[in-house]
N, C-alpha and C. Protein backbone atom coordinates (compact mmCIF):
# COMPACT_ATOMS: atom_id res chain seq x y z
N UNK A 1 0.84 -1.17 0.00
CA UNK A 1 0.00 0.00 0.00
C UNK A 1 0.89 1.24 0.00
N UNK A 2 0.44 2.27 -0.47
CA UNK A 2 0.96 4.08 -0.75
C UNK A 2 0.48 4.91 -0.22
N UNK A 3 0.75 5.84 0.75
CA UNK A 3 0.18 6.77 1.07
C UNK A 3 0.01 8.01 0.14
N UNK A 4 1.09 8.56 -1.18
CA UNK A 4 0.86 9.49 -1.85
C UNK A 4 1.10 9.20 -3.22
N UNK A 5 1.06 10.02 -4.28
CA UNK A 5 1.48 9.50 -5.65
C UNK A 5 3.10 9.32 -5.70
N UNK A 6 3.52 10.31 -4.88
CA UNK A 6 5.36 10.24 -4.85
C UNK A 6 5.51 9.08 -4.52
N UNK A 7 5.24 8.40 -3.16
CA UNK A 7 5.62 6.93 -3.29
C UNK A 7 5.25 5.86 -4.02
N UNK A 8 3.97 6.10 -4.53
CA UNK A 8 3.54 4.85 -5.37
C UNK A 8 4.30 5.21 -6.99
N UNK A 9 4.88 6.31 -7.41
CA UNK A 9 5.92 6.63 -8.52
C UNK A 9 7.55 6.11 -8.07
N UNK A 10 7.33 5.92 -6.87
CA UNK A 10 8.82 5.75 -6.23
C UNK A 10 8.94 3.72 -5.98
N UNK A 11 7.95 3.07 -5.82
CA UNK A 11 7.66 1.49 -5.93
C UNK A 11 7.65 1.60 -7.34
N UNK A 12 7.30 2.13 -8.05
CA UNK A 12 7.23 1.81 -9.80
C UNK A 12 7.87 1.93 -10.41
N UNK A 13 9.51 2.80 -9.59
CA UNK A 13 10.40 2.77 -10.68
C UNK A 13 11.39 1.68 -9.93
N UNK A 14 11.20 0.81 -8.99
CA UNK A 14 11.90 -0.28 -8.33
C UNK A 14 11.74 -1.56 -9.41
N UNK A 15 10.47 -1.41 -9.89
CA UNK A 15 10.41 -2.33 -11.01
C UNK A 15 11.19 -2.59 -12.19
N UNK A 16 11.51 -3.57 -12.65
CA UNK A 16 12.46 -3.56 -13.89
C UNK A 16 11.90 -3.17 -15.00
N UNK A 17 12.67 -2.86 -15.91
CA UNK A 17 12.30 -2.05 -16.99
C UNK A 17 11.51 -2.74 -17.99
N UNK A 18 12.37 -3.90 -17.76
CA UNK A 18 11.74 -4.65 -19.26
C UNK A 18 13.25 -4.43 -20.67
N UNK A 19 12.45 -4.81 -21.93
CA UNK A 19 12.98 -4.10 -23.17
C UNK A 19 12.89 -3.12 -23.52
N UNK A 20 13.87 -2.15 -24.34
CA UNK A 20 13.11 -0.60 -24.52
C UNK A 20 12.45 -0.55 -26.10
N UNK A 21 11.62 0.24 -25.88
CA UNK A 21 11.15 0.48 -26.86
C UNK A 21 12.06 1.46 -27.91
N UNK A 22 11.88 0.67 -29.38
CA UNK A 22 12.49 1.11 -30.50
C UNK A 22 11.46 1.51 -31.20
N UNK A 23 12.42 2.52 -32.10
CA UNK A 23 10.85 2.79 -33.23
C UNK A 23 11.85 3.39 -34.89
N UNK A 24 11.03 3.13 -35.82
CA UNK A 24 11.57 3.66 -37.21
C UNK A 24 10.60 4.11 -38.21
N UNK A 25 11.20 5.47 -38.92
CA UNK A 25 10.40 6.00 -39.56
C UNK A 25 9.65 4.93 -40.76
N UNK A 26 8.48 4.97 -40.61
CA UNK A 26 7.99 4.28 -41.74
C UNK A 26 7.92 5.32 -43.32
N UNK A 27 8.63 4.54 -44.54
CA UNK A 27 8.17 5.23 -45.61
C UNK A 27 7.15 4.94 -46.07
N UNK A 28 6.13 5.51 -46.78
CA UNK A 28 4.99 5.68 -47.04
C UNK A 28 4.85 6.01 -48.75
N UNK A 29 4.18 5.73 -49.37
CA UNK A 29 4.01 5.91 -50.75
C UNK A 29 2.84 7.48 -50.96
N UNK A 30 2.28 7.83 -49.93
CA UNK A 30 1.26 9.18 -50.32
C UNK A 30 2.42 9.88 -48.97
N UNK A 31 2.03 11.12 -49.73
CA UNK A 31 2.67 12.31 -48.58
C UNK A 31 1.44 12.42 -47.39
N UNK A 32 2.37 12.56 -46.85
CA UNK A 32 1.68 12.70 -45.13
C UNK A 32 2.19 13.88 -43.99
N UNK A 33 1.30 14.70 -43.88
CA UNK A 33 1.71 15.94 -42.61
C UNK A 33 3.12 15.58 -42.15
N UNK A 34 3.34 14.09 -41.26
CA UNK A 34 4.08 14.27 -40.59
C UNK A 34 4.22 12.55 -40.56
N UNK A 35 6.19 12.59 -40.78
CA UNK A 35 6.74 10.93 -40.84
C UNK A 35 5.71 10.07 -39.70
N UNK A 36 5.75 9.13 -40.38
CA UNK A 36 4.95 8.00 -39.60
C UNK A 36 6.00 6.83 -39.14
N UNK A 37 5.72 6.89 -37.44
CA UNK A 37 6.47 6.13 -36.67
C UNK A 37 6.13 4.60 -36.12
N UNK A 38 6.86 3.66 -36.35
CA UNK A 38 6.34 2.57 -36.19
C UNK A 38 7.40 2.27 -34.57
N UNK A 39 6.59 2.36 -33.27
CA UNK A 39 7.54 1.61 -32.10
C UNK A 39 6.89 0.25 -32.09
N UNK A 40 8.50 -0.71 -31.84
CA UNK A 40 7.72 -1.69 -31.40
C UNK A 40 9.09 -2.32 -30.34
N UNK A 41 9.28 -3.36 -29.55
CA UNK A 41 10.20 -4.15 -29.08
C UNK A 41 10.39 -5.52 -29.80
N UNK A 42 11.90 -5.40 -29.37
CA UNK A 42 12.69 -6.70 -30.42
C UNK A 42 12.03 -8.21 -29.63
N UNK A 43 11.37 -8.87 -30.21
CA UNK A 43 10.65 -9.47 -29.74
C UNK A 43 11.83 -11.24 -29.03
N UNK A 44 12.87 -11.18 -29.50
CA UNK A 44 13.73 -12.07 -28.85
C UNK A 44 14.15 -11.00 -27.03
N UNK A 45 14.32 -9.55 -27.49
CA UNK A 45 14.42 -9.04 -25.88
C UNK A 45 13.01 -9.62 -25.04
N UNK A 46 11.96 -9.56 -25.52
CA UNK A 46 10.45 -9.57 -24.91
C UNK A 46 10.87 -11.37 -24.39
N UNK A 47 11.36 -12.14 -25.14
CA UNK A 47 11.48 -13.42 -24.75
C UNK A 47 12.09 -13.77 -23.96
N UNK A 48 13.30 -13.42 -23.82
CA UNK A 48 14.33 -13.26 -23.22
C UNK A 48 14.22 -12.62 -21.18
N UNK A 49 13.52 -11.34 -21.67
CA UNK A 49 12.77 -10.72 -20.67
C UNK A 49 12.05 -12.08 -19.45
N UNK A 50 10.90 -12.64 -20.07
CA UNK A 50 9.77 -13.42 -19.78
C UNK A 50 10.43 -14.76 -18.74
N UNK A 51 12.03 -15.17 -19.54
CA UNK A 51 12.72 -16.16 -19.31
C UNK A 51 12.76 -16.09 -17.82
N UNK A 52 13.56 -14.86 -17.72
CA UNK A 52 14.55 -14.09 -16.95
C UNK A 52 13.77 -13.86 -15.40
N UNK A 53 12.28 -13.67 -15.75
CA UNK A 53 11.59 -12.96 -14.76
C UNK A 53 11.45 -14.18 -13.66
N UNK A 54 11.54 -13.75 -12.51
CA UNK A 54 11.41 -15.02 -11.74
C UNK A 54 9.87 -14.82 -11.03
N UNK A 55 9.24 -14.30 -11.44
CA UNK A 55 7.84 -14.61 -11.24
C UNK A 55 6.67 -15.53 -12.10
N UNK A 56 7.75 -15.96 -13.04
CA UNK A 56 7.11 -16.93 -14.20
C UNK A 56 7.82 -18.71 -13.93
N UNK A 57 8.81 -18.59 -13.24
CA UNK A 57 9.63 -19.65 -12.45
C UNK A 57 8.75 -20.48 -12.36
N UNK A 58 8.69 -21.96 -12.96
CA UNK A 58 7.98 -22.86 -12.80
C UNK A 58 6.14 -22.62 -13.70
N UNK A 59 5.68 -21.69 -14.23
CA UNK A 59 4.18 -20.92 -14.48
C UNK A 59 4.19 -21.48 -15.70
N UNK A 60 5.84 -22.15 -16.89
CA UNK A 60 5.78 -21.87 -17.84
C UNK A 60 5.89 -23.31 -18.61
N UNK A 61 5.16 -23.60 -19.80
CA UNK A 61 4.59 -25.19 -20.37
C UNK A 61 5.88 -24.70 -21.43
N UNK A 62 5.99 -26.20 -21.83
CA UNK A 62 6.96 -26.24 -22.81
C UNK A 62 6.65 -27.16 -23.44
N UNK A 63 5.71 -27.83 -23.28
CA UNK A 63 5.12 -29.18 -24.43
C UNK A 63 3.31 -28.85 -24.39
N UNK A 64 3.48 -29.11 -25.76
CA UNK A 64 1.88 -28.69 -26.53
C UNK A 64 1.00 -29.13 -25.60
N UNK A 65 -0.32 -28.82 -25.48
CA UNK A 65 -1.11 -29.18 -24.84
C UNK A 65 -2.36 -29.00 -25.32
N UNK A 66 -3.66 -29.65 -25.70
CA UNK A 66 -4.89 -28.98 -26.05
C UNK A 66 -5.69 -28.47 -25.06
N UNK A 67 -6.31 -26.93 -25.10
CA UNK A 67 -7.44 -26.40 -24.01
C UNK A 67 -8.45 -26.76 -24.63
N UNK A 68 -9.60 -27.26 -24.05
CA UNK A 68 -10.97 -27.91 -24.38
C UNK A 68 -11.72 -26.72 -23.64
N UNK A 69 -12.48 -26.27 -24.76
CA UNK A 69 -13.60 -24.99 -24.80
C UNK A 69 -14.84 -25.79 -24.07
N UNK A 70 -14.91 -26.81 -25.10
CA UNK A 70 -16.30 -27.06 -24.08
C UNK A 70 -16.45 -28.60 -23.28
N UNK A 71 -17.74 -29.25 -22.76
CA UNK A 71 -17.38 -30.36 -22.45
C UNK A 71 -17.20 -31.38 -23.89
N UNK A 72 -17.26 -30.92 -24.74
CA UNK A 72 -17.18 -32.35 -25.84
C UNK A 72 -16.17 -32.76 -26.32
């Protein structure tokens, strides 16, 4: 629990970062006001990340499995 926004900004930056976000101008074939930016993360960091986290320790399947929607 937080008593003000300063501390609950101050627990949130204790958290790890993660991957950072990248981004690149997209070219475009019609003119446009203003370059168009595509961010996204390198999706081997995002994996990598997920590995790493030890709150997923043990959470994580590694052989196929079918989920059954209904009883049939």
């Amino acid at each position: 629990s937080f008593r003000s926004a300063k501390e609950l900004r101050s627990r949130a930056e204790m958290l790890p970062s993660g991957p950072t976000w990248k981004f690149k101008v997209v070219p475009t074939t019609h003119p446009t006001k203003q370059p168009v930016h595509l961010h996204y993360r390198d999706s081997l960091d995002c994996v990598e990340a997920l590995f790493n986290n030890p709150c997923f320790a043990g959470e994580m399947d590694f052989s196929p499995y079918h989920l059954f929607t209904t009883a049939e």
